[in-house]
Protein backbone atom coordinates (compact mmCIF):
# COMPACT_ATOMS: atom_id res chain seq x y z
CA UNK A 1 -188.90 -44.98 -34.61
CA UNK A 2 -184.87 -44.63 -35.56
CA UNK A 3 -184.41 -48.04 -37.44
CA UNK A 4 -180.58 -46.94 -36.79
CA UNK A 5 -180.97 -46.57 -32.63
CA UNK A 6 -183.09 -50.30 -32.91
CA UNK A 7 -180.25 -52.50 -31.18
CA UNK A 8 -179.75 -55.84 -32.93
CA UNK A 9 -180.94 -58.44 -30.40
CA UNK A 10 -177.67 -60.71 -30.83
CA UNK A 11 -175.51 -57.68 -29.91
CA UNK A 12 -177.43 -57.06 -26.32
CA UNK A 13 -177.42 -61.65 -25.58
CA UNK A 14 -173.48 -61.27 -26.27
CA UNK A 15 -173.04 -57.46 -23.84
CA UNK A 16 -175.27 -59.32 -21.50
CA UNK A 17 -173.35 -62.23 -21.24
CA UNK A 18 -170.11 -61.00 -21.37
CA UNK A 19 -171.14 -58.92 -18.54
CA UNK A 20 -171.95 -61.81 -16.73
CA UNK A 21 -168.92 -63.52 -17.21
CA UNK A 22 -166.69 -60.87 -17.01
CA UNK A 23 -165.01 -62.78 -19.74
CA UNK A 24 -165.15 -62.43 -23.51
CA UNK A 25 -164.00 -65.90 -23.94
CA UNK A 26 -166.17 -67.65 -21.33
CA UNK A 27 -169.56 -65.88 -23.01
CA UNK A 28 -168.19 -67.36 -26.38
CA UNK A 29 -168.02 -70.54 -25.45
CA UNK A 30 -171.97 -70.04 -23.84
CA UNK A 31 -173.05 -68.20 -27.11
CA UNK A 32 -171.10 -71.22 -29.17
CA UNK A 33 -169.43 -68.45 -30.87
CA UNK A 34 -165.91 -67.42 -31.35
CA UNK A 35 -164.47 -64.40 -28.83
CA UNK A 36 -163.71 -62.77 -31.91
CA UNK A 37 -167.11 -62.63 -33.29
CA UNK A 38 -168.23 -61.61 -29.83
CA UNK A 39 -165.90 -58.46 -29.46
CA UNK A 40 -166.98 -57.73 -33.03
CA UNK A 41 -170.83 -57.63 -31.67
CA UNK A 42 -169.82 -55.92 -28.28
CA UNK A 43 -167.78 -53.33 -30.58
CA UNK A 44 -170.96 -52.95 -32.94
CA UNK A 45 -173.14 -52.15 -29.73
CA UNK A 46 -170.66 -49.66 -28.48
CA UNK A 47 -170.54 -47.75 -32.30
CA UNK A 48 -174.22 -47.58 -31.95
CA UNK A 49 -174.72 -46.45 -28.38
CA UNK A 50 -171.62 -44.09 -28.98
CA UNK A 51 -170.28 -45.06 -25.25
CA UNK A 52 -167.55 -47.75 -23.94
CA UNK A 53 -169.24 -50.71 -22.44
CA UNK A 54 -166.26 -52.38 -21.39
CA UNK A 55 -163.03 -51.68 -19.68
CA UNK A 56 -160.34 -54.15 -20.35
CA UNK A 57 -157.87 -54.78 -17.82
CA UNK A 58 -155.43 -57.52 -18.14
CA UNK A 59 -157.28 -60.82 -18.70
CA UNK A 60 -160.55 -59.55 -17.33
CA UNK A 61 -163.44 -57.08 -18.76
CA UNK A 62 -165.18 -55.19 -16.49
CA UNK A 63 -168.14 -53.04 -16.99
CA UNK A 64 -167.95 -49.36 -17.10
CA UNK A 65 -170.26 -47.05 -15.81
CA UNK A 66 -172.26 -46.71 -19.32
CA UNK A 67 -172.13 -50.03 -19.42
CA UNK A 68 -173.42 -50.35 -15.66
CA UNK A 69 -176.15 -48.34 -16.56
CA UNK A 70 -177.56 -50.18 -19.33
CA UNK A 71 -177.30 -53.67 -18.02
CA UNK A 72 -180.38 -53.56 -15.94
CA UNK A 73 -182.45 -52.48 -19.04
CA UNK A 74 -180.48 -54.61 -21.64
CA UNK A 75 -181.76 -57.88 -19.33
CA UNK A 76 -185.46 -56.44 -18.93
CA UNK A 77 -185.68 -56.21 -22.53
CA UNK A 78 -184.52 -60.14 -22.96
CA UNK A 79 -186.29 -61.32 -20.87
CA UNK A 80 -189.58 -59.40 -22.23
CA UNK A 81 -188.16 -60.66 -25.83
CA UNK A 82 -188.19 -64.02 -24.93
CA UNK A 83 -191.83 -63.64 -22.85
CA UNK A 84 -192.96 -62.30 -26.37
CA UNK A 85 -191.89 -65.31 -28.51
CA UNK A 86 -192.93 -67.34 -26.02
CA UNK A 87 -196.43 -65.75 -25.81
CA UNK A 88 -196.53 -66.44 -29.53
CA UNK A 89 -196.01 -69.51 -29.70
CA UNK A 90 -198.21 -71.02 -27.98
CA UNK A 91 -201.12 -68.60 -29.16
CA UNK A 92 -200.11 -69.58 -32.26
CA UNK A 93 -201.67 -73.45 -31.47
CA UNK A 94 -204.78 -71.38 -30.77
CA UNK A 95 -207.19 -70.08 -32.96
CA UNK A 96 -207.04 -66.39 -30.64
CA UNK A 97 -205.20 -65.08 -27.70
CA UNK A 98 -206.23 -62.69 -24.71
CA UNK A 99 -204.13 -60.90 -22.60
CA UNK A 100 -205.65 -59.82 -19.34
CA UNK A 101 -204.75 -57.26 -17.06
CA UNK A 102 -206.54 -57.75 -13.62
CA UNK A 103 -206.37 -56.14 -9.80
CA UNK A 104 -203.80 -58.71 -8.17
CA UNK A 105 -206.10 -59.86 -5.49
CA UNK A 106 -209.21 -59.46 -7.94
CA UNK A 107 -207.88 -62.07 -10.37
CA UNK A 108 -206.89 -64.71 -7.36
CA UNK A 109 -209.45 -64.40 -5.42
CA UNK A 110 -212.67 -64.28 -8.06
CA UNK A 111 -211.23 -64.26 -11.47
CA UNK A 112 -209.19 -67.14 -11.56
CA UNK A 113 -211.23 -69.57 -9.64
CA UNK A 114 -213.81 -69.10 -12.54
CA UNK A 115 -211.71 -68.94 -15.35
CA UNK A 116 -211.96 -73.18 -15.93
CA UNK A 117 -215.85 -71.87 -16.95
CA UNK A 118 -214.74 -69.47 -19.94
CA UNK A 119 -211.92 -72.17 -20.74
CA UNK A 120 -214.73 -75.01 -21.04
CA UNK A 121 -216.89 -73.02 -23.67
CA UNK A 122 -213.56 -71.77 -25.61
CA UNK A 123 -211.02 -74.13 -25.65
CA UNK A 124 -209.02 -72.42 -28.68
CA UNK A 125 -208.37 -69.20 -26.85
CA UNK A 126 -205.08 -68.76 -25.72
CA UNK A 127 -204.88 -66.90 -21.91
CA UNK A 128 -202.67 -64.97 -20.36
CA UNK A 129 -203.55 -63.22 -17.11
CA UNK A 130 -201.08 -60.57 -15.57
CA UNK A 131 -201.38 -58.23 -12.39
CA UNK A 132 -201.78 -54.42 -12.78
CA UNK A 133 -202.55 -52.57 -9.62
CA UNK A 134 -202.57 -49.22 -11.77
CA UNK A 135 -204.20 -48.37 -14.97
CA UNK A 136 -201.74 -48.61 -17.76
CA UNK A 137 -201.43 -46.97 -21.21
CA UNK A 138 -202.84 -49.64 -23.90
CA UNK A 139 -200.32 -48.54 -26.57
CA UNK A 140 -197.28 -49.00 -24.45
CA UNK A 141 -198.77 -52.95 -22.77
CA UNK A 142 -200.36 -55.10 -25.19
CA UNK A 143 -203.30 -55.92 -23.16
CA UNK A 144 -206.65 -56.98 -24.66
CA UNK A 145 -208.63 -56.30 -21.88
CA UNK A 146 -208.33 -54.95 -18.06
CA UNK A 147 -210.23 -55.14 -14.72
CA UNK A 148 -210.28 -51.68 -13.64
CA UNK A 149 -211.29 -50.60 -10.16
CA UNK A 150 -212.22 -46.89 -9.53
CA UNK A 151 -214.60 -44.27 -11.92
CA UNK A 152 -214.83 -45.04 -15.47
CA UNK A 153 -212.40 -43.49 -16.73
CA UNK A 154 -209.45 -44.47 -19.03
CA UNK A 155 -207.73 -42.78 -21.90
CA UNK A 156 -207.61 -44.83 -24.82
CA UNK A 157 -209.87 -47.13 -23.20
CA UNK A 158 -214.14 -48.31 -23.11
CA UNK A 159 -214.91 -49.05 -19.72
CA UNK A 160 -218.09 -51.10 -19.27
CA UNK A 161 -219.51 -51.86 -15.47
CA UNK A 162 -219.44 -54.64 -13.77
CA UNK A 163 -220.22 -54.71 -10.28
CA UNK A 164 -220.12 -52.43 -7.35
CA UNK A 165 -217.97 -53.28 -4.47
CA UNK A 166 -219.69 -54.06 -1.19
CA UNK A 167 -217.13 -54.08 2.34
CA UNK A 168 -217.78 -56.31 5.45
CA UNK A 169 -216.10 -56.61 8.78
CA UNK A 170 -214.78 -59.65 9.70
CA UNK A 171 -212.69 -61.47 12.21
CA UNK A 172 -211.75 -65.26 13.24
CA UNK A 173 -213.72 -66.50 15.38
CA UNK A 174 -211.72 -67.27 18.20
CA UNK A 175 -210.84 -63.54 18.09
CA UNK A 176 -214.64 -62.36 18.06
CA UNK A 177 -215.65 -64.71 21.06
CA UNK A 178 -212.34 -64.08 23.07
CA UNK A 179 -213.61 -60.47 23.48
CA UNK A 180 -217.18 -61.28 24.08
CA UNK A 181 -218.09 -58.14 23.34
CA UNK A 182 -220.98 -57.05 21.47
CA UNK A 183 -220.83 -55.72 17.50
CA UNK A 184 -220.22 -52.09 18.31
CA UNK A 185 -218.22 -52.72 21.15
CA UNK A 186 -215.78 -54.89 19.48
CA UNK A 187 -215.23 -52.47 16.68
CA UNK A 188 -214.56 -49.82 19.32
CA UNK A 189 -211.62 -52.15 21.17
CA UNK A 190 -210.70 -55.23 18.70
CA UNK A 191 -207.60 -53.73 16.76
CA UNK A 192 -208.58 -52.56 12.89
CA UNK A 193 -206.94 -53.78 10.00
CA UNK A 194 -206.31 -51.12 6.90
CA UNK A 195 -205.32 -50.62 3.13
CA UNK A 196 -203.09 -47.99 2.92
CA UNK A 197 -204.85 -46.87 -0.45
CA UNK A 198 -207.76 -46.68 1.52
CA UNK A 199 -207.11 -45.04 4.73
CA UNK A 200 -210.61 -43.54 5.24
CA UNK A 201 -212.06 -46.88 4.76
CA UNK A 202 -212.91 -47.26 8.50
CA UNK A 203 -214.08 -43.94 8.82
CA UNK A 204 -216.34 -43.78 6.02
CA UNK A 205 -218.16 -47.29 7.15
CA UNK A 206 -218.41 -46.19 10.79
CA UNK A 207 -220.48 -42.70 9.45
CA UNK A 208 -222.55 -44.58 7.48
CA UNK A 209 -223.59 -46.75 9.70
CA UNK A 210 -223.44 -44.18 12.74
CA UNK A 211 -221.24 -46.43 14.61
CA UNK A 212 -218.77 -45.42 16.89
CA UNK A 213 -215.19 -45.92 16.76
CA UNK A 214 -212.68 -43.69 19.28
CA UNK A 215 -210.03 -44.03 16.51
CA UNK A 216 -210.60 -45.21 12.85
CA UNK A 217 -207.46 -44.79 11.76
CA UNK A 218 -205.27 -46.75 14.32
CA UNK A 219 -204.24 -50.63 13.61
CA UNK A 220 -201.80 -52.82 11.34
CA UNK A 221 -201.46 -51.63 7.40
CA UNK A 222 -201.46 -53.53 4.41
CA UNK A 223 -201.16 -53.06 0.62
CA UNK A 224 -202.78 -55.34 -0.38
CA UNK A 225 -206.39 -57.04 0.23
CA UNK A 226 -204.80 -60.54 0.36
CA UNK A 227 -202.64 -59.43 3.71
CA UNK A 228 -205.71 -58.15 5.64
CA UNK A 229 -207.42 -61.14 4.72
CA UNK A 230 -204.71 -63.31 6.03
CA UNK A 231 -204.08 -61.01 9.22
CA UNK A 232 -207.48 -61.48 9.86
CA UNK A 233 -207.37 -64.94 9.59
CA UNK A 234 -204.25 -64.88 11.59
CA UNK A 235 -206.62 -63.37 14.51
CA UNK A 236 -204.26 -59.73 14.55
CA UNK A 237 -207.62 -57.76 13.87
CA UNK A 238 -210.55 -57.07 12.10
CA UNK A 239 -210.62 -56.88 8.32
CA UNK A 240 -213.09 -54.25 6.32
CA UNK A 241 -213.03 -56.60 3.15
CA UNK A 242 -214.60 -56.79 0.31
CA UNK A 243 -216.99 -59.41 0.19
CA UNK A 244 -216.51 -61.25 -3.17
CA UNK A 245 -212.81 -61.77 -1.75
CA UNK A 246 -213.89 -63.61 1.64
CA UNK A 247 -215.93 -66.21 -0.08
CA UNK A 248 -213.65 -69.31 0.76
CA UNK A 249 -212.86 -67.87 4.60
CA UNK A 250 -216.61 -67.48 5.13
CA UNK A 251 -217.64 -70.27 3.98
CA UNK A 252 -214.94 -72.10 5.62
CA UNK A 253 -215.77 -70.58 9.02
CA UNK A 254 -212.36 -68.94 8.76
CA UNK A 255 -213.21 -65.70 9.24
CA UNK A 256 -217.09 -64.04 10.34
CA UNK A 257 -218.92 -61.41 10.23
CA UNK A 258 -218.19 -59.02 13.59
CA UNK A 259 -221.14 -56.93 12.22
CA UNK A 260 -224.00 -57.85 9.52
CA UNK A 261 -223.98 -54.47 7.49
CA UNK A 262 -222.02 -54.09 4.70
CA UNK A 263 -221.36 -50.31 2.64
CA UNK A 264 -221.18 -50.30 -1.13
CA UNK A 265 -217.72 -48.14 -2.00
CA UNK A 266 -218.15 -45.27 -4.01
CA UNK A 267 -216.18 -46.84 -7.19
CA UNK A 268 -216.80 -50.06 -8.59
CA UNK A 269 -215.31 -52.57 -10.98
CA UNK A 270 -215.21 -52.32 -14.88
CA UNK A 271 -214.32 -54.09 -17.79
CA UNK A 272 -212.09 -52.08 -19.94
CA UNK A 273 -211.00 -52.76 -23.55
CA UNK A 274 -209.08 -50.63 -25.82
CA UNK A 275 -210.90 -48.78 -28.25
CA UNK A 276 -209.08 -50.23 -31.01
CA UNK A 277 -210.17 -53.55 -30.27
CA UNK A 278 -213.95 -53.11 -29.81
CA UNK A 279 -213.99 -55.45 -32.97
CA UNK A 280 -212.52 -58.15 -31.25
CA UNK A 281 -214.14 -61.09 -31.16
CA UNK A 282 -212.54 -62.77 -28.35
CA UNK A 283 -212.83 -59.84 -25.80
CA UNK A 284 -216.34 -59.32 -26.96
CA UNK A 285 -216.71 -62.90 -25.58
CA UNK A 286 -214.57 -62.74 -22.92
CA UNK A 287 -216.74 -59.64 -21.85
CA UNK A 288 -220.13 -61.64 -22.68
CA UNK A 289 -218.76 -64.26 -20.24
CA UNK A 290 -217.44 -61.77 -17.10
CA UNK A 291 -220.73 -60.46 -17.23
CA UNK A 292 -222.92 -63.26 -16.66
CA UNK A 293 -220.34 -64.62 -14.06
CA UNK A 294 -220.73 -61.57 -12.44
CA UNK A 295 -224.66 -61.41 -12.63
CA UNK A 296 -224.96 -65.19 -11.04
CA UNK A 297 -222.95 -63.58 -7.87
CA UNK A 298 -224.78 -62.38 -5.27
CA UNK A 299 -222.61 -59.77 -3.90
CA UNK A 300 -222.74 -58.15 -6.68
């Protein structure tokens, strides 16, 4: 790394803010500074970037098109500073930190509902869970740990299983008995609900359990496991879902089975650390805890 292309952070709060304000002495008075000291940092930003920021026109600064372009970035990186200091403050009240990367619907639907267990046996480790619907390289996102769906596979990473994932279809109620229909026939007329990361989804669970379905493709499509959930609560079709995620609705009586047989995916779930952290201490425990979580579950 260029310590000479490293902006200084006080330079990018006063371009940000005067870029805000349109206004060299309104972001002074903000920044408690003088508008002199504040061109002084906006012209110190401009030497270093080698571009005009700012074009001045009568009382008023507007942005230029350099300038345009690196707002967007200058306020991402602010924000992530101030995220970071944040971050280390408050692990610094605890004895060690974790930073966990999890599936979006995986970490609100069965992670975090257990989490208070961990948190009861280690009170004096700092967490902080974030989504990642992709896998991630470890050396660019400071992650400790990460929930990985898919083959074990991750550069830069140990990936340790956890649990296959088993599908179910469901429906509300009121949907299932408004058709009257039998299990087969219901699949073959009720609409189907899909993941658009998984369009053979359907397909594949209809072949393995030789049932038929005229189309397997057709139906509503979602991103995301939480929307077919809800859809299907919602009564616009029947859900393929996994089954650690329909726990509540089940239970509940919110959604139900349209058809007792359930097909284990062909990738599962796995606990990935970074290899330079197989030290760690907390993710060693962290790990020691997912695992027995996941071994009192009987989905799994």
């Amino acid at each position: 790394m260029r310590r000479s292309l490293v902006p200084d952070i006080v330079n990018l709060h006063a371009f940000e803010c005067a870029a805000r304000h349109q206004n060299f002495s309104r972001a002074a008075e903000e920044l408690n500074l003088t508008q002199s000291a504040v061109s002084r940092q906006i012209s110190e930003l401009e030497q270093q970037t080698g571009v005009k920021l700012f074009e001045r026109i009568r009382r008023r600064v507007i942005l230029s098109e350099a300038g345009r372009r690196l707002l967007p970035e200058v306020k991402e990186l602010l924000v992530r500073s101030e995220r970071l200091m944040i971050g280390a403050v408050a692990a610094g009240q605890m004895k060690s930190s974790l930073r966990i990367a999890t599936l979006p619907t995986f970490g609100a639907k069965w992670l975090v509902p257990r989490l208070g267990g961990f948190l009861a046996q280690y009170q004096d480790v700092a967490i902080t869970v974030e989504s990642r619907s992709k896998p991630f390289s470890f050396e660019e996102d400071n992650f400790d740990l990460a929930i990985h769906f898919g083959q074990p596979a991750w550069a830069g990473g140990v990936c340790t299983f956890l649990c296959h994932e088993k599908v179910l279809p469901v429906a509300c109620p009121r949907l299932v008995e408004g058709l009257k229909l039998e299990e087969y026939d219901l699949l073959s007329q009720a609409p189907l609900l899909h993941l658009t990361t998984r369009p053979k989804l359907w397909a594949e669970w209809c072949r393995v359990h030789d049932v038929p379905v005229e189309n397997a493709f057709a139906g509503l499509r979602f991103d995301q496991f939480s929307m077919i959930t809800a859809a299907a609560v919602a009564g616009l079709g029947v859900g393929l879902l996994p089954t650690y995620l329909i726990e509540d609705e089940v239970r509940t009586g919110a959604l139900a089975p349209v058809a007792n047989l359930t097909m284990s995916t062909e990738n599962a779930y796995y606990f990935v650390r970074p290899e330079e952290k197989r030290t760690s201490l907390a993710v060693g425990l962290f790990q020691q805890w997912l695992l027995s979580e996941v071994g009192d579950a009987n989905h799994v």
